[in-house]
PDB file of N, CA and C in Angstrom:
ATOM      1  N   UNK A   1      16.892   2.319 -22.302  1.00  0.00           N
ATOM      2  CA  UNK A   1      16.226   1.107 -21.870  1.00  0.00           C
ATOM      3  C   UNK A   1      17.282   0.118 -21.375  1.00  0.00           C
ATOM      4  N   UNK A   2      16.890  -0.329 -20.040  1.00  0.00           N
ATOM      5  CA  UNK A   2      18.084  -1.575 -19.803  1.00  0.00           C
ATOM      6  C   UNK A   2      17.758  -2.742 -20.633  1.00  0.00           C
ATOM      7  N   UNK A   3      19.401  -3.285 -20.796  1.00  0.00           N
ATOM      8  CA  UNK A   3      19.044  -4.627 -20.999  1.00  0.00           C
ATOM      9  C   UNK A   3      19.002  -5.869 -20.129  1.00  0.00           C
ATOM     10  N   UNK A   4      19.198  -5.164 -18.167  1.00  0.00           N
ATOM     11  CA  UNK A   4      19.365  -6.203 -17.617  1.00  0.00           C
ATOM     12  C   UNK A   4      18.406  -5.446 -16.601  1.00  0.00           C
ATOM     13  N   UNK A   5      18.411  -6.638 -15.480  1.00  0.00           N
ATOM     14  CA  UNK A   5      17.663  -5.981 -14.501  1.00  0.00           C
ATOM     15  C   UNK A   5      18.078  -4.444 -13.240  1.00  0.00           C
ATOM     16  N   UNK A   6      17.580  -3.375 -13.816  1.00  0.00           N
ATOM     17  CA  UNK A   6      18.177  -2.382 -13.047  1.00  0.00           C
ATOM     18  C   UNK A   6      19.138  -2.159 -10.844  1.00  0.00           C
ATOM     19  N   UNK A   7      19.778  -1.955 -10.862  1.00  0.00           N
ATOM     20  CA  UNK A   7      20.120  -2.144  -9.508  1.00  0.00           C
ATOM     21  C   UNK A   7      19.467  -0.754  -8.871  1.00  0.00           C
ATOM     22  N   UNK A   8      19.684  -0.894  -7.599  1.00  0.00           N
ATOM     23  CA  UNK A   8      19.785   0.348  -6.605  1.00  0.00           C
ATOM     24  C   UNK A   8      20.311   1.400  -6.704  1.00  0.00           C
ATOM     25  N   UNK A   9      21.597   1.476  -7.235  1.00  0.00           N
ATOM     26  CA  UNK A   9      22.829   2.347  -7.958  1.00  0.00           C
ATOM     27  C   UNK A   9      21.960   3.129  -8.807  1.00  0.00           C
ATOM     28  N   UNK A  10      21.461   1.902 -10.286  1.00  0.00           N
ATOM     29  CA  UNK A  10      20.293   2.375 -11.523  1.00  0.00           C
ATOM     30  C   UNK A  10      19.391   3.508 -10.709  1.00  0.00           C
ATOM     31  N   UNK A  11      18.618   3.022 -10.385  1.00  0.00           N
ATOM     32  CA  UNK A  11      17.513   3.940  -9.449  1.00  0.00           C
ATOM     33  C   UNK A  11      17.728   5.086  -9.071  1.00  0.00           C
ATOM     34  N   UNK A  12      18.950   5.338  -8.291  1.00  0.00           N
ATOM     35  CA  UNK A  12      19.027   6.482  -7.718  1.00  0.00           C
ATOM     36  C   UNK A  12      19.795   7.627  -8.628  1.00  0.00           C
ATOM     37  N   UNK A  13      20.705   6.661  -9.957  1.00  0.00           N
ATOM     38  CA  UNK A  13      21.070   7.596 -11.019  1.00  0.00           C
ATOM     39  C   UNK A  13      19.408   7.955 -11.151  1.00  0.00           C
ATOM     40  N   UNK A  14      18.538   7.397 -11.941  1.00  0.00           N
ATOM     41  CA  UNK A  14      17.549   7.437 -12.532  1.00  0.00           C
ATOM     42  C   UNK A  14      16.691   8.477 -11.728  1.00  0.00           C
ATOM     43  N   UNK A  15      16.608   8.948 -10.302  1.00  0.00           N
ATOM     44  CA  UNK A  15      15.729   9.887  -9.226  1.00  0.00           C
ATOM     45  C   UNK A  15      16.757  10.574  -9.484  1.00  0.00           C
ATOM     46  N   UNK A  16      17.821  10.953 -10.035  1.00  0.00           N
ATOM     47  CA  UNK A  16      18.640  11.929  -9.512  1.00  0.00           C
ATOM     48  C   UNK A  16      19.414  12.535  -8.370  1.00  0.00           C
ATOM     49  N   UNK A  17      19.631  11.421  -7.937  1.00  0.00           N
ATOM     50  CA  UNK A  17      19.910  10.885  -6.263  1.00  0.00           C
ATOM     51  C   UNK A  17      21.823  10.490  -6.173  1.00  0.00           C
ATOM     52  N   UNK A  18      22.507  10.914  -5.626  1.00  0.00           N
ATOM     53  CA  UNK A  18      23.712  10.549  -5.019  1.00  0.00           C
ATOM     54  C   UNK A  18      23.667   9.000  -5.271  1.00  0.00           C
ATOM     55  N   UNK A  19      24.182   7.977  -5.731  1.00  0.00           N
ATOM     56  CA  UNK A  19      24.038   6.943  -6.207  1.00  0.00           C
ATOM     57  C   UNK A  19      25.182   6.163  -5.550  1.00  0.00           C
ATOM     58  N   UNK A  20      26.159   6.508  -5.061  1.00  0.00           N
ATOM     59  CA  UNK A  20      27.291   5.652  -4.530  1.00  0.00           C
ATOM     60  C   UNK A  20      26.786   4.884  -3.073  1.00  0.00           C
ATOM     61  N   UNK A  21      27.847   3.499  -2.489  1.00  0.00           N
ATOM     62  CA  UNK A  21      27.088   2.988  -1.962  1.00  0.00           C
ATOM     63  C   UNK A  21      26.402   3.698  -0.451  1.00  0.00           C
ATOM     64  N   UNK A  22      27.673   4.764  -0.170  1.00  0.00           N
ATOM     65  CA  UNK A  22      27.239   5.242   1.576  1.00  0.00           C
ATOM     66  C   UNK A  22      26.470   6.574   1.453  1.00  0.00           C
ATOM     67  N   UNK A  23      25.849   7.139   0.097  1.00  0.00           N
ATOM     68  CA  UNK A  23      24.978   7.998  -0.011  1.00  0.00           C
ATOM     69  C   UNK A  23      23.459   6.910  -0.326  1.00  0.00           C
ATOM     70  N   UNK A  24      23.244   5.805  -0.623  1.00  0.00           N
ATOM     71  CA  UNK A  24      22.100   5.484  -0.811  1.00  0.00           C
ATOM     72  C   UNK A  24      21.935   4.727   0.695  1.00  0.00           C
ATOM     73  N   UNK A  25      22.881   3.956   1.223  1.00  0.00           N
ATOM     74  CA  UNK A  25      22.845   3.739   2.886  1.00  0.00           C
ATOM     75  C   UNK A  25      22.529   5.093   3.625  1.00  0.00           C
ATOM     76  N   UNK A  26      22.822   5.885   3.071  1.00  0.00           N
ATOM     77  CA  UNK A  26      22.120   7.291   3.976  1.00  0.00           C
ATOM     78  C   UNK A  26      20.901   7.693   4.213  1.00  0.00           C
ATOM     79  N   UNK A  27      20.432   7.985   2.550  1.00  0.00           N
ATOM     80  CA  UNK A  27      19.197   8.148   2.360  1.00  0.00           C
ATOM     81  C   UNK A  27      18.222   7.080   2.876  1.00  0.00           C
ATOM     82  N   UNK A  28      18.176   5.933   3.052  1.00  0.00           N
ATOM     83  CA  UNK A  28      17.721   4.925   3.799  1.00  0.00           C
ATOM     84  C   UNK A  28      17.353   4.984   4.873  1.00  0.00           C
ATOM     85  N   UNK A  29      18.308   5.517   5.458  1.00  0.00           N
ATOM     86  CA  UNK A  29      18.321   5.685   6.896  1.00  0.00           C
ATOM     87  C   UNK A  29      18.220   6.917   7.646  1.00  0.00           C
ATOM     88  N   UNK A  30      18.099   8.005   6.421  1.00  0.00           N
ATOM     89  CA  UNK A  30      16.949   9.546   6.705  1.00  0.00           C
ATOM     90  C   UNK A  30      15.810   9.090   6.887  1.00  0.00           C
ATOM     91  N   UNK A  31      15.325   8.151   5.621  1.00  0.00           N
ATOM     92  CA  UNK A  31      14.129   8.566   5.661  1.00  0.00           C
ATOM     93  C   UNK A  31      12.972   7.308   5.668  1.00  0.00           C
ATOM     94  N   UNK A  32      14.171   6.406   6.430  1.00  0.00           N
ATOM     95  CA  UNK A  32      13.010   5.446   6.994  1.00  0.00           C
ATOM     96  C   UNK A  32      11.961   5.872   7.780  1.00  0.00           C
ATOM     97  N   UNK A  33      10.754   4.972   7.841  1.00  0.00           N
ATOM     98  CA  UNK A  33       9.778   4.807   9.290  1.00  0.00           C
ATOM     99  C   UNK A  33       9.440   6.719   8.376  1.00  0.00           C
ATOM    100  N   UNK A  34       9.744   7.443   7.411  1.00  0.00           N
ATOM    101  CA  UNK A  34       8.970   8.370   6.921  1.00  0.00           C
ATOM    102  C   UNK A  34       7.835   8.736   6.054  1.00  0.00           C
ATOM    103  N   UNK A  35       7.310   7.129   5.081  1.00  0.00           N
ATOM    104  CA  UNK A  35       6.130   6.916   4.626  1.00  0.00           C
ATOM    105  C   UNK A  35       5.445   5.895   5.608  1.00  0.00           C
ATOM    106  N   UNK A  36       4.545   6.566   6.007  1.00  0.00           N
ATOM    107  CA  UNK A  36       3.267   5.360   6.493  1.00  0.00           C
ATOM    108  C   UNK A  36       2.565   4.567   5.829  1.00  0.00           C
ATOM    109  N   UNK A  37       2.714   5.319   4.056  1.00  0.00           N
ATOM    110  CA  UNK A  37       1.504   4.245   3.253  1.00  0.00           C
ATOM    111  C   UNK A  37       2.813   3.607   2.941  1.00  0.00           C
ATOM    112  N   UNK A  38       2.213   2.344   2.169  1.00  0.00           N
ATOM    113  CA  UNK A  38       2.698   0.919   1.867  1.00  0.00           C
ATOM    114  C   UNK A  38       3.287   1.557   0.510  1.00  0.00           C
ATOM    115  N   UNK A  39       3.028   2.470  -0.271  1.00  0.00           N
ATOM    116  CA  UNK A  39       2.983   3.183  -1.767  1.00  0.00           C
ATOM    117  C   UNK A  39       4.306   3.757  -1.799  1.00  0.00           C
ATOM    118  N   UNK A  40       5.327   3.726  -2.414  1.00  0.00           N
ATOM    119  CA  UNK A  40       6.465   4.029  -1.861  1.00  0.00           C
ATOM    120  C   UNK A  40       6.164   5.958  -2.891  1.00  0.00           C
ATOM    121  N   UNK A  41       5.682   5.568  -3.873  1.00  0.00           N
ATOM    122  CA  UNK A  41       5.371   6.766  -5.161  1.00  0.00           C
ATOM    123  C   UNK A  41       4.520   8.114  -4.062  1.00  0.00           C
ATOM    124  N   UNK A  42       3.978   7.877  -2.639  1.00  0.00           N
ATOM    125  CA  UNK A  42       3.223   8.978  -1.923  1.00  0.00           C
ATOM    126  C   UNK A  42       4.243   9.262  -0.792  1.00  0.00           C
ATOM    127  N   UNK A  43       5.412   8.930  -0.655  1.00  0.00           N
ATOM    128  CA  UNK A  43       6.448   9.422   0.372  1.00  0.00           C
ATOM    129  C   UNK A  43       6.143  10.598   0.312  1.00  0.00           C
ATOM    130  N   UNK A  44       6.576  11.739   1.289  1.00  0.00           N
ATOM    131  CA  UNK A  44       7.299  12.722   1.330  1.00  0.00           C
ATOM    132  C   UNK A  44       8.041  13.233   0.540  1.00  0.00           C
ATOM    133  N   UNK A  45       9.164  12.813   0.638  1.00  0.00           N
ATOM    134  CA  UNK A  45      10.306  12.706   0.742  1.00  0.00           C
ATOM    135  C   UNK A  45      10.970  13.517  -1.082  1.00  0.00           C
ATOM    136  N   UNK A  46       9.624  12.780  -1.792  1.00  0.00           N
ATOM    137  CA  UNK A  46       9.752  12.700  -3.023  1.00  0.00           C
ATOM    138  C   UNK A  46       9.931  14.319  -3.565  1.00  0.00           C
ATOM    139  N   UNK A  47      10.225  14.603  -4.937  1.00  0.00           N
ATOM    140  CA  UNK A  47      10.287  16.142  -5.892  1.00  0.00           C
ATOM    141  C   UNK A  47       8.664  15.485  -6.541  1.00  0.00           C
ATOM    142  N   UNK A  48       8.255  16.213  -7.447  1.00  0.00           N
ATOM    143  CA  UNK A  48       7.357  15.637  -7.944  1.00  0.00           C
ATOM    144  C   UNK A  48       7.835  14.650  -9.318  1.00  0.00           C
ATOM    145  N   UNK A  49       8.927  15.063  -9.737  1.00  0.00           N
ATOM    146  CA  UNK A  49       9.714  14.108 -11.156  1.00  0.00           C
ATOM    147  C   UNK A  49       9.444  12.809 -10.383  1.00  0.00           C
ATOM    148  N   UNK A  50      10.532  13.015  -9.248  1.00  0.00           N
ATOM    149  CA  UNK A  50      10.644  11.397  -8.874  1.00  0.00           C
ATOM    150  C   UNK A  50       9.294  10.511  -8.878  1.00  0.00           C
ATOM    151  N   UNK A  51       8.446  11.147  -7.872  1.00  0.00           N
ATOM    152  CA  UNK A  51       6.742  10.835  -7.845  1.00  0.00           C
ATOM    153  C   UNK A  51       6.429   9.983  -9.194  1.00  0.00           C
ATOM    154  N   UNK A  52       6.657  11.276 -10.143  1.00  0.00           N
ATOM    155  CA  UNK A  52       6.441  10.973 -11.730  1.00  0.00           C
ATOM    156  C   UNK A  52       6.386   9.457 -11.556  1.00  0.00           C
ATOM    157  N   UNK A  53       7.919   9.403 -11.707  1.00  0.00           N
ATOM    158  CA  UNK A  53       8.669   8.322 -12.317  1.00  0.00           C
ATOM    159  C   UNK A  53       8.032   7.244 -11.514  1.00  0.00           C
ATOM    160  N   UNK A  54       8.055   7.337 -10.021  1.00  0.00           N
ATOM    161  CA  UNK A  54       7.861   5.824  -9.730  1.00  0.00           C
ATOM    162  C   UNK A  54       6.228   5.469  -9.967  1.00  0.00           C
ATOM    163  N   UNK A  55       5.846   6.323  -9.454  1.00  0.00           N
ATOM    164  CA  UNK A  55       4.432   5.857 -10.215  1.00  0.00           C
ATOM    165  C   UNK A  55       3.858   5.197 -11.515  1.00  0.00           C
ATOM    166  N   UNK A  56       4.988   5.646 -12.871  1.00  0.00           N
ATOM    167  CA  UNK A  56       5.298   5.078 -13.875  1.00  0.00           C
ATOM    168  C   UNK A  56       5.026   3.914 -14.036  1.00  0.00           C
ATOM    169  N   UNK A  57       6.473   3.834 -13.585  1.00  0.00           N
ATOM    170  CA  UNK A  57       7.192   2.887 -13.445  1.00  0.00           C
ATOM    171  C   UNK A  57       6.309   1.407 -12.964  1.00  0.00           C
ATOM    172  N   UNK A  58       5.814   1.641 -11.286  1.00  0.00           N
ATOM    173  CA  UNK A  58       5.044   0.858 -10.722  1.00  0.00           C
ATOM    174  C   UNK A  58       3.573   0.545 -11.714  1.00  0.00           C
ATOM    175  N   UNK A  59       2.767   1.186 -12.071  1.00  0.00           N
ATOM    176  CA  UNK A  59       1.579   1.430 -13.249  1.00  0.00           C
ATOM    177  C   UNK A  59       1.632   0.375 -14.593  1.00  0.00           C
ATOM    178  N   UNK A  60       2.995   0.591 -14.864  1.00  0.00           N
ATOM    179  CA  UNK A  60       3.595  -0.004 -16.088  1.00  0.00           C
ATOM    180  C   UNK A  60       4.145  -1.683 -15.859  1.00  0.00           C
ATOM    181  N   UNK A  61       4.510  -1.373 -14.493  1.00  0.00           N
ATOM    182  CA  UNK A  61       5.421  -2.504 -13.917  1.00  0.00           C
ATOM    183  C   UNK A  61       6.484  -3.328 -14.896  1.00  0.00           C
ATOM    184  N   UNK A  62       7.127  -2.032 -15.013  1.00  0.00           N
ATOM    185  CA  UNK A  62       8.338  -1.938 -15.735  1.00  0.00           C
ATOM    186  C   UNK A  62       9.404  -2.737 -15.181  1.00  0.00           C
ATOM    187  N   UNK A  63      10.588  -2.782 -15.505  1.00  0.00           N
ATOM    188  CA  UNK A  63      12.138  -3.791 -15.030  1.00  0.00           C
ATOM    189  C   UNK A  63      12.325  -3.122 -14.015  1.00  0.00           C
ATOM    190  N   UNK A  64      11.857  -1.809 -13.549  1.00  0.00           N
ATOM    191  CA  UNK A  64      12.532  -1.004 -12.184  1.00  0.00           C
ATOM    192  C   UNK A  64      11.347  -1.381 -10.759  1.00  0.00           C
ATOM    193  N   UNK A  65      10.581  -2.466 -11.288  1.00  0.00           N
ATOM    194  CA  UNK A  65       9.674  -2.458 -10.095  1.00  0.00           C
ATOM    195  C   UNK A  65      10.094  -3.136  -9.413  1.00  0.00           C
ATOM    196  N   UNK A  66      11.327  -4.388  -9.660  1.00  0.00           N
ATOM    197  CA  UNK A  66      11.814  -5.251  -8.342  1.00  0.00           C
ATOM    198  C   UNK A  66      12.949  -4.277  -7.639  1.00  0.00           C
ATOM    199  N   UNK A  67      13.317  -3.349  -8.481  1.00  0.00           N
ATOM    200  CA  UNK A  67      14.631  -2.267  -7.095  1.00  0.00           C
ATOM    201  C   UNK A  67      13.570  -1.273  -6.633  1.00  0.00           C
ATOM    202  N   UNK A  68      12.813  -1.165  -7.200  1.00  0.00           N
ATOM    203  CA  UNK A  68      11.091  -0.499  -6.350  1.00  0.00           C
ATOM    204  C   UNK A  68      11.114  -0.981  -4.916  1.00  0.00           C
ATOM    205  N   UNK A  69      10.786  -2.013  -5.372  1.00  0.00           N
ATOM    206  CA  UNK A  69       9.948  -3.000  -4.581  1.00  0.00           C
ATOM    207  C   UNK A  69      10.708  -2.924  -3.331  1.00  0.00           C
ATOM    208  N   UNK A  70      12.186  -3.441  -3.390  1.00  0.00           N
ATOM    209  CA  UNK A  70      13.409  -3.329  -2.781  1.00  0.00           C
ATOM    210  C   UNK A  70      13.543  -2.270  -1.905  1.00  0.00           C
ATOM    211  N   UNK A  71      13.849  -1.110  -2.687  1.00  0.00           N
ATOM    212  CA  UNK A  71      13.777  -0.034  -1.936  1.00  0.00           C
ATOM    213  C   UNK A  71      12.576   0.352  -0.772  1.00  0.00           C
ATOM    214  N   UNK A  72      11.448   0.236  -1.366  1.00  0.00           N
ATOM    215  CA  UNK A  72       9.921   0.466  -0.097  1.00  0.00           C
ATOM    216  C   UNK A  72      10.526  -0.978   0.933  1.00  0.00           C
ATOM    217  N   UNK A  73      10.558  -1.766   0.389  1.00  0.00           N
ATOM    218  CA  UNK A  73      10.807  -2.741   1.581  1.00  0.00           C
ATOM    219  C   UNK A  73      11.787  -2.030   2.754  1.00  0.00           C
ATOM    220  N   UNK A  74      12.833  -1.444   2.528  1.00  0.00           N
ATOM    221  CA  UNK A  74      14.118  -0.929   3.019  1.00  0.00           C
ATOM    222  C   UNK A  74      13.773   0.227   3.932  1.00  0.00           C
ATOM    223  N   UNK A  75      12.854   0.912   3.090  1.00  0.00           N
ATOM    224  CA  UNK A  75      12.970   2.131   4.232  1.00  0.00           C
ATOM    225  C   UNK A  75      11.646   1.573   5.041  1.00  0.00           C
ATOM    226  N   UNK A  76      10.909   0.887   4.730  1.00  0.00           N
ATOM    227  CA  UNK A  76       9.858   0.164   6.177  1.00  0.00           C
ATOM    228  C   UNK A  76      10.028  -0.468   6.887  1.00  0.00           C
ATOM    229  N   UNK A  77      11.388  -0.932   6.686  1.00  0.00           N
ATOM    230  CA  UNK A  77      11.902  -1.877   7.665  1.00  0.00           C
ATOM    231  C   UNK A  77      12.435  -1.188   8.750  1.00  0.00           C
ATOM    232  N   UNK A  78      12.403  -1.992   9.980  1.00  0.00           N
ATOM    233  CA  UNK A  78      12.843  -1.304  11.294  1.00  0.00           C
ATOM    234  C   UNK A  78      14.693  -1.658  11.582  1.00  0.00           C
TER     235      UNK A  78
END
C-alpha cells in the first residue's frame, strides 16, 4: 500500500511495464489515438491482469486513479 500518491514510474512497475522514463514516453506514443473509448481499463493494448487491475483500481477509486487518470489523458491526446 502507498503511503503517498503513486507516480507514472508506480503504475507501470505495478502493469508490469518497463517503467524508466524513455520506455513509458514510448509506450505513449505506441499506443496513442489506440483506445477510442474514454475507459482507459477497455484499451487494446491491455493483458487481461492489467485490465484486472485498472478496472480495480478505477471501481474502488483508489490513490492510483489520479496517474490513471493521467495516463488516459496522455495517450488521447493528439
Amino acid at each position: 500500500m502507498f503511503t503517498e500518491q503513486p507516480t507514472m514510474k508506480d503504475l507501470f512497475e505495478q502493469l508490469g511495464l518497463d517503467s524508466d522514463e524513455d520506455s513509458i514516453e514510448s509506450f505513449i506514443e505506441k499506443h496513442r489515438g489506440m483506445n477510442d473509448s474514454r475507459h482507459i481499463e477497455e484499451a487494446p493494448f491491455w493483458n487481461d491482469g492489467q485490465k484486472a487491475f485498472l478496472k480495480q483500481a478505477i471501481h474502488e477509486d483508489a490513490a492510483w486513479v489520479v496517474v490513471i487518470d493521467d495516463l488516459n489523458t496522455q495517450l488521447h491526446h493528439d
